[in-house]
C-alpha atoms as a PDB file:
ATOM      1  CA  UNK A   1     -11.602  -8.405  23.151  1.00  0.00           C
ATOM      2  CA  UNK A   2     -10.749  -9.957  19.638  1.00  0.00           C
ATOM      3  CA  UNK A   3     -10.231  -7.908  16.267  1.00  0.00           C
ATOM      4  CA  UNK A   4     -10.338  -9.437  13.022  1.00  0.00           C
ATOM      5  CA  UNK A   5      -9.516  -8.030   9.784  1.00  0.00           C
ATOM      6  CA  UNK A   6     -11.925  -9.764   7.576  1.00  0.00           C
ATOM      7  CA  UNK A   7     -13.137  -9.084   3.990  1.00  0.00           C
ATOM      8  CA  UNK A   8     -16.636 -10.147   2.117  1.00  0.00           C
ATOM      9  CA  UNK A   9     -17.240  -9.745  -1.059  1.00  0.00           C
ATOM     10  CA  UNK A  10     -20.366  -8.136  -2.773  1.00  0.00           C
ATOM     11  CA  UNK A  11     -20.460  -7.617  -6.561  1.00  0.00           C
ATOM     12  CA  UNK A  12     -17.314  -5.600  -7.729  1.00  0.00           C
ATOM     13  CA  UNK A  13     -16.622  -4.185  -3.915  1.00  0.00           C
ATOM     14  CA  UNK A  14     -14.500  -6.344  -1.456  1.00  0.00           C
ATOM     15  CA  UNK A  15     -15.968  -4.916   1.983  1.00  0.00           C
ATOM     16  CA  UNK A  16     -12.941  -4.643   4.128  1.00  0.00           C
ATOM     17  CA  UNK A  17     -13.948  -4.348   7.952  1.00  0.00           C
ATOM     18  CA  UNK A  18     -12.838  -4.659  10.883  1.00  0.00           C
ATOM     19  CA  UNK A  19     -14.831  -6.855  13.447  1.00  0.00           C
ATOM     20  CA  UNK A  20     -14.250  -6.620  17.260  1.00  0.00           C
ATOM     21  CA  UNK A  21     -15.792 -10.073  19.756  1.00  0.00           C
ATOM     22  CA  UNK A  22     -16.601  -8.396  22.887  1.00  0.00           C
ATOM     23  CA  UNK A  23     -18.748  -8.806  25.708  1.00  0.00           C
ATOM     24  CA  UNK A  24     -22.548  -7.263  24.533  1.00  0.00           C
ATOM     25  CA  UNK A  25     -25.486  -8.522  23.726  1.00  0.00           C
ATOM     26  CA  UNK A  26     -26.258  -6.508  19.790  1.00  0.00           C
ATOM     27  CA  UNK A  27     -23.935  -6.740  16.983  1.00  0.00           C
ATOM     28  CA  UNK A  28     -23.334  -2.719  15.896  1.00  0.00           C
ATOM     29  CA  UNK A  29     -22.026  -1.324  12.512  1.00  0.00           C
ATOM     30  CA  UNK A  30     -20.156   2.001  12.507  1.00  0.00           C
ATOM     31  CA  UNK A  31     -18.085   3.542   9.946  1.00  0.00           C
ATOM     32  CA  UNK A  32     -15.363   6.160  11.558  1.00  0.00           C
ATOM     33  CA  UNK A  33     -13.868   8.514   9.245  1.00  0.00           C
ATOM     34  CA  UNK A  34     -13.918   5.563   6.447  1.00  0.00           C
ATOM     35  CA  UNK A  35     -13.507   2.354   8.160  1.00  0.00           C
ATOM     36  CA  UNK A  36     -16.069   0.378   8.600  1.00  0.00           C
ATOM     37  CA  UNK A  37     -16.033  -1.486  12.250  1.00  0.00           C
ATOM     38  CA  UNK A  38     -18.292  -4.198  13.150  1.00  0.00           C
ATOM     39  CA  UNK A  39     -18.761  -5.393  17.181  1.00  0.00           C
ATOM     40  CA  UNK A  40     -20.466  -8.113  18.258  1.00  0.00           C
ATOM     41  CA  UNK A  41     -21.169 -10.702  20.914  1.00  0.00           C
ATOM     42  CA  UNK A  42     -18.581 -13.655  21.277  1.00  0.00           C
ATOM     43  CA  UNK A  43     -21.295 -16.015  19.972  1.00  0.00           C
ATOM     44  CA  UNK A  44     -22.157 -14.414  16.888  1.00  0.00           C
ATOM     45  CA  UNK A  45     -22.272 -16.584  13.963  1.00  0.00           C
ATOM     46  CA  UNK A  46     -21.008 -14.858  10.882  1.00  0.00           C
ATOM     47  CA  UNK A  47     -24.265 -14.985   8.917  1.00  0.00           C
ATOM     48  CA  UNK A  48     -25.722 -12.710  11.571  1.00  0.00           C
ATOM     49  CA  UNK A  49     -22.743 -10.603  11.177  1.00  0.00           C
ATOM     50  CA  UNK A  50     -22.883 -10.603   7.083  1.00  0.00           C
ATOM     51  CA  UNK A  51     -27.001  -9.986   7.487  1.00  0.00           C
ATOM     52  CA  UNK A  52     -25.791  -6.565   9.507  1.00  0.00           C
ATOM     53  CA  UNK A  53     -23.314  -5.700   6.367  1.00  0.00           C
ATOM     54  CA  UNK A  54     -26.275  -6.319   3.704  1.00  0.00           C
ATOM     55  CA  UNK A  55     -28.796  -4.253   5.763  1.00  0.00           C
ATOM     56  CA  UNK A  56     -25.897  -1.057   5.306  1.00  0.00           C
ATOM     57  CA  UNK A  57     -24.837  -2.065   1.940  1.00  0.00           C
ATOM     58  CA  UNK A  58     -25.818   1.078   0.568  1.00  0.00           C
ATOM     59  CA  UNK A  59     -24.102   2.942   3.017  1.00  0.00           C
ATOM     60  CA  UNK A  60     -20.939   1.272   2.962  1.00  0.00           C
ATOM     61  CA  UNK A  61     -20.385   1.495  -1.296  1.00  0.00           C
ATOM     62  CA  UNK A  62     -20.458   4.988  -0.301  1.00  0.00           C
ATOM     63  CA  UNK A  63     -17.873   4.343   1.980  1.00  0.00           C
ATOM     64  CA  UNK A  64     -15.668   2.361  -0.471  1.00  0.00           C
ATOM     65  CA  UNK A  65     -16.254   4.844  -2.842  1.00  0.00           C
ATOM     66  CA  UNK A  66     -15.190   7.420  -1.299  1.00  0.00           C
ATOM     67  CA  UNK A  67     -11.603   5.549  -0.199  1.00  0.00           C
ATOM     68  CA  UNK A  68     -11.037   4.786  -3.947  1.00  0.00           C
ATOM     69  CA  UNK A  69     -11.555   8.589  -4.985  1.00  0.00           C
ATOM     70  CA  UNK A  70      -9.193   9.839  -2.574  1.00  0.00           C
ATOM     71  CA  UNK A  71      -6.793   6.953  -1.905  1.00  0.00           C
ATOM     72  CA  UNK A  72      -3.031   8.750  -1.682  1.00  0.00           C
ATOM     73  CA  UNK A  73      -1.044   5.545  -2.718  1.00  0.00           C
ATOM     74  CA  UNK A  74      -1.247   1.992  -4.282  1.00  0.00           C
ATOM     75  CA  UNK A  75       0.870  -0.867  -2.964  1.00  0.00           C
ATOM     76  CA  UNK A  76       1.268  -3.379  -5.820  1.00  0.00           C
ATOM     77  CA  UNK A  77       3.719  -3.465  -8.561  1.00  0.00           C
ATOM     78  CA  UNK A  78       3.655  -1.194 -10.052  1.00  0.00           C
ATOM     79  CA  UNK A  79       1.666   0.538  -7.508  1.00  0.00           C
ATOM     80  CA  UNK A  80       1.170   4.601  -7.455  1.00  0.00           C
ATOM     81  CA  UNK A  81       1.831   7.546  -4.952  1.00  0.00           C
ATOM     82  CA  UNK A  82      -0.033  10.589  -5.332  1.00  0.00           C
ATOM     83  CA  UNK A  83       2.272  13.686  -5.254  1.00  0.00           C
ATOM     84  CA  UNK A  84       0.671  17.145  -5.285  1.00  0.00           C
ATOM     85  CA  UNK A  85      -2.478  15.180  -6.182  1.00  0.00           C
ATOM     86  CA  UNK A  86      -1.013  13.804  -9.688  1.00  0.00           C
ATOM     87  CA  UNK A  87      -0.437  10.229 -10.037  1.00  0.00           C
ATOM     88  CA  UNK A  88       3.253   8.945  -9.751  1.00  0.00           C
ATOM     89  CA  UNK A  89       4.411   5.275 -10.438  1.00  0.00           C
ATOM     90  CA  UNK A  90       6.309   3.712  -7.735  1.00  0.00           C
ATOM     91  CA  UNK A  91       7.270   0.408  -7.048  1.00  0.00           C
ATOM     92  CA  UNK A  92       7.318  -2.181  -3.874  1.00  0.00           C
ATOM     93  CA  UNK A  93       9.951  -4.466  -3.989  1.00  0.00           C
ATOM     94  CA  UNK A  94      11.048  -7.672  -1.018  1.00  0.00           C
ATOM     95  CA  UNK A  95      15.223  -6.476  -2.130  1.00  0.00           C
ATOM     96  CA  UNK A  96      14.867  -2.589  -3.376  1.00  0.00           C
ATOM     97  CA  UNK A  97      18.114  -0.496  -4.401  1.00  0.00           C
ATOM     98  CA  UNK A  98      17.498   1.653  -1.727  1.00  0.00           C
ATOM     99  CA  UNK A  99      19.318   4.426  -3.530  1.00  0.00           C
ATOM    100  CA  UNK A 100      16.856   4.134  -6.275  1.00  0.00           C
ATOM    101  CA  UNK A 101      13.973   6.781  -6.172  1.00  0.00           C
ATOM    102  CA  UNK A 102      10.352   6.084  -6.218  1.00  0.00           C
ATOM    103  CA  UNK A 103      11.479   2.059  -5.514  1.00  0.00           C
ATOM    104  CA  UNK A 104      10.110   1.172  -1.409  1.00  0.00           C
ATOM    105  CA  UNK A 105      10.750  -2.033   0.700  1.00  0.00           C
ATOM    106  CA  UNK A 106       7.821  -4.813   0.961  1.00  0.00           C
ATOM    107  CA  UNK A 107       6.840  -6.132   4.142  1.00  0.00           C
ATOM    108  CA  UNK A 108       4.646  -8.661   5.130  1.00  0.00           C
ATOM    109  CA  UNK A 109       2.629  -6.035   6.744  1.00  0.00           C
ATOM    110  CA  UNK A 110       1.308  -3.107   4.896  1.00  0.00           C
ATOM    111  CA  UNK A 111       1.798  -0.437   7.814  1.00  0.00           C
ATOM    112  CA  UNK A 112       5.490  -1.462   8.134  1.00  0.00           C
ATOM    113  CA  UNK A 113       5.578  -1.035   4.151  1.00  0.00           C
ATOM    114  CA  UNK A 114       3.850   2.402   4.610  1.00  0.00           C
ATOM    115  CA  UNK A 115       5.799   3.483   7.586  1.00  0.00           C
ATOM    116  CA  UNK A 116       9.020   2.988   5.398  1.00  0.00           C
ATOM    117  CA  UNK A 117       7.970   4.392   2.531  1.00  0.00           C
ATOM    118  CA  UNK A 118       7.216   7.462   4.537  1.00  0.00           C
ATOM    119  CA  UNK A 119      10.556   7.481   6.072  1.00  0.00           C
ATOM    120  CA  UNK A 120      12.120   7.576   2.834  1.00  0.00           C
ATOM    121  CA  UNK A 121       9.825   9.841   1.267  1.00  0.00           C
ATOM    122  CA  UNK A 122      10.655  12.502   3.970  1.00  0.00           C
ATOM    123  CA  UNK A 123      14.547  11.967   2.843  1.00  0.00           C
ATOM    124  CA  UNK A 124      13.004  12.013  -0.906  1.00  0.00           C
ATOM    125  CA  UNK A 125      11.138  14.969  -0.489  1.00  0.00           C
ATOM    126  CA  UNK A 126      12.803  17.181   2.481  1.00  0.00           C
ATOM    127  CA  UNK A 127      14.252  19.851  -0.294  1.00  0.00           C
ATOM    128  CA  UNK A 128      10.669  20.358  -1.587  1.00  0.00           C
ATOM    129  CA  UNK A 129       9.369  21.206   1.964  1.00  0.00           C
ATOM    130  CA  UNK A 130      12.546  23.617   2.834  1.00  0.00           C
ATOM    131  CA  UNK A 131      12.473  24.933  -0.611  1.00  0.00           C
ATOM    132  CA  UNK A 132       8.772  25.993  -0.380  1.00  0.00           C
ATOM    133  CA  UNK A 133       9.888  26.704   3.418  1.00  0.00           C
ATOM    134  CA  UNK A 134      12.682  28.732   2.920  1.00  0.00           C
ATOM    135  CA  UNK A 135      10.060  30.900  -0.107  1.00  0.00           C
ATOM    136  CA  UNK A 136       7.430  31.987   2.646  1.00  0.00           C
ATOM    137  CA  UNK A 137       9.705  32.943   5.617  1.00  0.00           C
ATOM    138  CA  UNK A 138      11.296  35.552   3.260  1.00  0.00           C
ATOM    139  CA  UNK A 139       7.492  36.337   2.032  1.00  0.00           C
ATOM    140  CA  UNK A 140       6.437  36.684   5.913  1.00  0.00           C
ATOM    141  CA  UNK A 141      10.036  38.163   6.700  1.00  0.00           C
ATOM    142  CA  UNK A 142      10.651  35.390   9.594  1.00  0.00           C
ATOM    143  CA  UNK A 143      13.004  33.299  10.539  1.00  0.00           C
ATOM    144  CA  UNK A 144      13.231  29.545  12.313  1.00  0.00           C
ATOM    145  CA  UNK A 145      16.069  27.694  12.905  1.00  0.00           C
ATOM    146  CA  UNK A 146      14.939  23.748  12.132  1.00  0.00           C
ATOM    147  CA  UNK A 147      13.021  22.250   9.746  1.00  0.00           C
ATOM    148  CA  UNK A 148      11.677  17.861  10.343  1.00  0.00           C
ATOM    149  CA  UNK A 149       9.394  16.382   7.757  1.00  0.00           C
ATOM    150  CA  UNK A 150       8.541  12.818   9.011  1.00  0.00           C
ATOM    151  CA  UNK A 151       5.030  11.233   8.973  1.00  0.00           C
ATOM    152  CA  UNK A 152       2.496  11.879  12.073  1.00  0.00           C
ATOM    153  CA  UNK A 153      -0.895  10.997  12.827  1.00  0.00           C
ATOM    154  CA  UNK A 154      -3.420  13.673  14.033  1.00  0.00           C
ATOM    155  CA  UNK A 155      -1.331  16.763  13.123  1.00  0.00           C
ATOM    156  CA  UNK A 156      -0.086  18.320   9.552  1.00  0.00           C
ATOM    157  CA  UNK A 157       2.064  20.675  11.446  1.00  0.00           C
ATOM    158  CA  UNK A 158       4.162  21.345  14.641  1.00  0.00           C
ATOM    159  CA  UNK A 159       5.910  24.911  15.741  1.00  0.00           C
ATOM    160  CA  UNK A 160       8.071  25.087  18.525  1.00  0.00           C
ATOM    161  CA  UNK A 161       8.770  29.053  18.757  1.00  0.00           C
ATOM    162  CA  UNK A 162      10.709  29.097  21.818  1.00  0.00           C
ATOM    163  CA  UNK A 163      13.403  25.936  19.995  1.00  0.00           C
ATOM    164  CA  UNK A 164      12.566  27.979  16.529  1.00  0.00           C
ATOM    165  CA  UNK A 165      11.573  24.750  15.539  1.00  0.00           C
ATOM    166  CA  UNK A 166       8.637  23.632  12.613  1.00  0.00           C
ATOM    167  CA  UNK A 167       8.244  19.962  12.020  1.00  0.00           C
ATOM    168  CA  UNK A 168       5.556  19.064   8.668  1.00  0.00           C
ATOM    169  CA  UNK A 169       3.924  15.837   7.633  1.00  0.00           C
ATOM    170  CA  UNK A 170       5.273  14.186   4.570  1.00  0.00           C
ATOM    171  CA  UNK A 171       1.883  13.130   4.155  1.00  0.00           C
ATOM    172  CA  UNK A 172       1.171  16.591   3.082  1.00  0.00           C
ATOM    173  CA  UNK A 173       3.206  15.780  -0.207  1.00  0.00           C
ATOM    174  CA  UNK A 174      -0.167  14.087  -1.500  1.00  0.00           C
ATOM    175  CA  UNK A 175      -2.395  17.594  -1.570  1.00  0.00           C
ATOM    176  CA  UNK A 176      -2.006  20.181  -3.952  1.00  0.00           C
ATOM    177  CA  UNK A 177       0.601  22.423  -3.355  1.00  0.00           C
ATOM    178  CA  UNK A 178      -2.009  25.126  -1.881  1.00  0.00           C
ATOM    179  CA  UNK A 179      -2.167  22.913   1.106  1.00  0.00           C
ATOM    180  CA  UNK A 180       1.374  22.564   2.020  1.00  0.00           C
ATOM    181  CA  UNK A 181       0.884  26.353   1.686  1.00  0.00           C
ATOM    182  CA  UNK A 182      -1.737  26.769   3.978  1.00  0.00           C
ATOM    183  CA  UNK A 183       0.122  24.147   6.930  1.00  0.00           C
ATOM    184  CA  UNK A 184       3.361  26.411   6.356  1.00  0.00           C
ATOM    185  CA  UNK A 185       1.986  29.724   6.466  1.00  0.00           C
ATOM    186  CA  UNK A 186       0.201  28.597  10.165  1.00  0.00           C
ATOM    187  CA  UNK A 187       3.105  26.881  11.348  1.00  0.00           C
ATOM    188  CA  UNK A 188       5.303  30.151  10.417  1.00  0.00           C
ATOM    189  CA  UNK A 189       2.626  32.169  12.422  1.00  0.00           C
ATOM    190  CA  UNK A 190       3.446  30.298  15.744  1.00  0.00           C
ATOM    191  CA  UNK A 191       6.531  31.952  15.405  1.00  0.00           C
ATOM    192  CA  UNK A 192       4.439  35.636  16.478  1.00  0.00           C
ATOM    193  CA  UNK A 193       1.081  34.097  17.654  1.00  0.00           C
ATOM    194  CA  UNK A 194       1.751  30.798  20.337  1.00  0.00           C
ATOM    195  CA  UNK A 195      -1.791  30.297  20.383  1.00  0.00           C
ATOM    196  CA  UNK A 196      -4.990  30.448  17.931  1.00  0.00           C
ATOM    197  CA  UNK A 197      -5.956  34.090  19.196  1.00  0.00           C
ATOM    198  CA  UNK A 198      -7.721  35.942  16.386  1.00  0.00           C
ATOM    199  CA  UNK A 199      -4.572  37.900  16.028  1.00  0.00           C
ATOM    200  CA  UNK A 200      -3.198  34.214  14.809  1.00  0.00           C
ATOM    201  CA  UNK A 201      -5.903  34.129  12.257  1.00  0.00           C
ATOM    202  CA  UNK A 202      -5.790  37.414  10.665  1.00  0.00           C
ATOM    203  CA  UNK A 203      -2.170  37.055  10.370  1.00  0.00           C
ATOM    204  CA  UNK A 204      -2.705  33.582   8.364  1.00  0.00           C
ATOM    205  CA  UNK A 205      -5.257  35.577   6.393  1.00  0.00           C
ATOM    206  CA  UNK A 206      -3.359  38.763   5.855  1.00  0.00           C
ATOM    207  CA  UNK A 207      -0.881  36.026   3.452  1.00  0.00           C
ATOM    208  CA  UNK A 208      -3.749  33.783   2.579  1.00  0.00           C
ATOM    209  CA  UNK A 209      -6.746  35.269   2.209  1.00  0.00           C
ATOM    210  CA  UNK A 210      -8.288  31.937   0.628  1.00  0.00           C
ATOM    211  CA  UNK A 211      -6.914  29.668   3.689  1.00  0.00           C
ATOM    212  CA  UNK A 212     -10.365  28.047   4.957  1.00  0.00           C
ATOM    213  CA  UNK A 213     -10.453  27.032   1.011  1.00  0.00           C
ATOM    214  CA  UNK A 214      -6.997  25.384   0.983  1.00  0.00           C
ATOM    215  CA  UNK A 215      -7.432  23.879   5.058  1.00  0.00           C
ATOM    216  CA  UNK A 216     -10.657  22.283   3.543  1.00  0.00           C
ATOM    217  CA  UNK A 217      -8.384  20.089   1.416  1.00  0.00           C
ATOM    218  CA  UNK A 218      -6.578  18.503   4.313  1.00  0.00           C
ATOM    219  CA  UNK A 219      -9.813  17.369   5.988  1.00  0.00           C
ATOM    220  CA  UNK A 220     -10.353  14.704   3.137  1.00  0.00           C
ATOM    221  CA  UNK A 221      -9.200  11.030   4.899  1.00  0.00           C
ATOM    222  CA  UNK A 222      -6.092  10.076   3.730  1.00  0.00           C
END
């Protein structure tokens, strides 16, 4: 199997995708969450594969669309990272003052740039998290011992009750603040309910009654 990053251009949209050469007869277009990912057979020719891309053009503006309204961050210079949803400058540099805020190392790859910009956001940002932390145990009247913010894929929150252990995503620094809420308060919850009984729910609900509201705002892509 081959995977190609590979961009064509259509009026004002580049149309990222990725395409996959693999053994089957049909080229297919499918768009999970919002990428769009082309397969096809090893002797495609890329007119047959662009054809495919034109028949779906509606579908995929949508798609691109959609990224642009809810992209989180911006690498260029200046680029942008969104914190609690507002718009804040940052910069990407090859030699950054590491000390400096709101200033992240380029890469030649854009997931090693993101991967360190999260790892310095979650030194950036840890006070926020334990701050707003630190506000709803009292609120709850619990306790935990450890607090990690670091970047994860798949999950917004971890509890360990039996190590008295939460660990957050610093990706969570992009919502509104509602929805760092929302992860804490069910995180904090682990701590009496292990599981997602409805005894787990009701206690989310008894602190916020508007949770399904704020979870909603997490299941946007990021």
């Amino acid at each position: 199997m081959l995977k190609i990053r590979k961009v064509l251009n259509y009026k004002a949209y580049p149309i990222e995708y990725d395409l996959i050469f693999k053994e089957q007869k049909y080229i297919r277009l499918k768009i999970v969450d919002d990428n769009i990912i082309v397969s096809a057979p090893v002797q495609a020719q890329d007119w047959e594969i662009e054809h495919l891309i034109y028949k779906n053009i509606n579908r995929i503006i949508k798609v691109i669309e959609f990224r642009e309204q809810n992209k989180k961050f911006e690498i260029s210079n200046p680029g942008f990272v969104k914190i609690f949803d507002k718009k804040v400058t940052v910069y990407f540099r090859l030699e950054p003052d590491e000390k400096m805020k709101d200033t992240y190392k380029l890469y030649d790859r854009d997931e090693l740039t993101i991967k360190h910009m999260y790892k310095k956001m979650s030194l950036e940002y840890y006070d926020v998290f334990l701050q707003r932390i630190n506000m709803w145990k009292e609120v709850m009247g619990l306790d935990f011992k450890n607090l990690t913010v670091k970047e994860m894929k798949g999950k917004w929150g971890i509890c360990y009750p039996d190590k008295s252990k939460i660990v957050l995503n610093i990706r969570l620094i992009h919502y509104p603040m509602v929805a760092m809420d929302y992860v804490i308060v069910h995180e904090l919850s682990h701590l009496v309910h292990k599981n997602h009984s409805r005894s787990f729910w009701n206690h989310v609900q008894k602190f916020l009654p508007n949770y399904k509201d704020y979870s909603n705002l997490l299941k946007v892509a990021i």
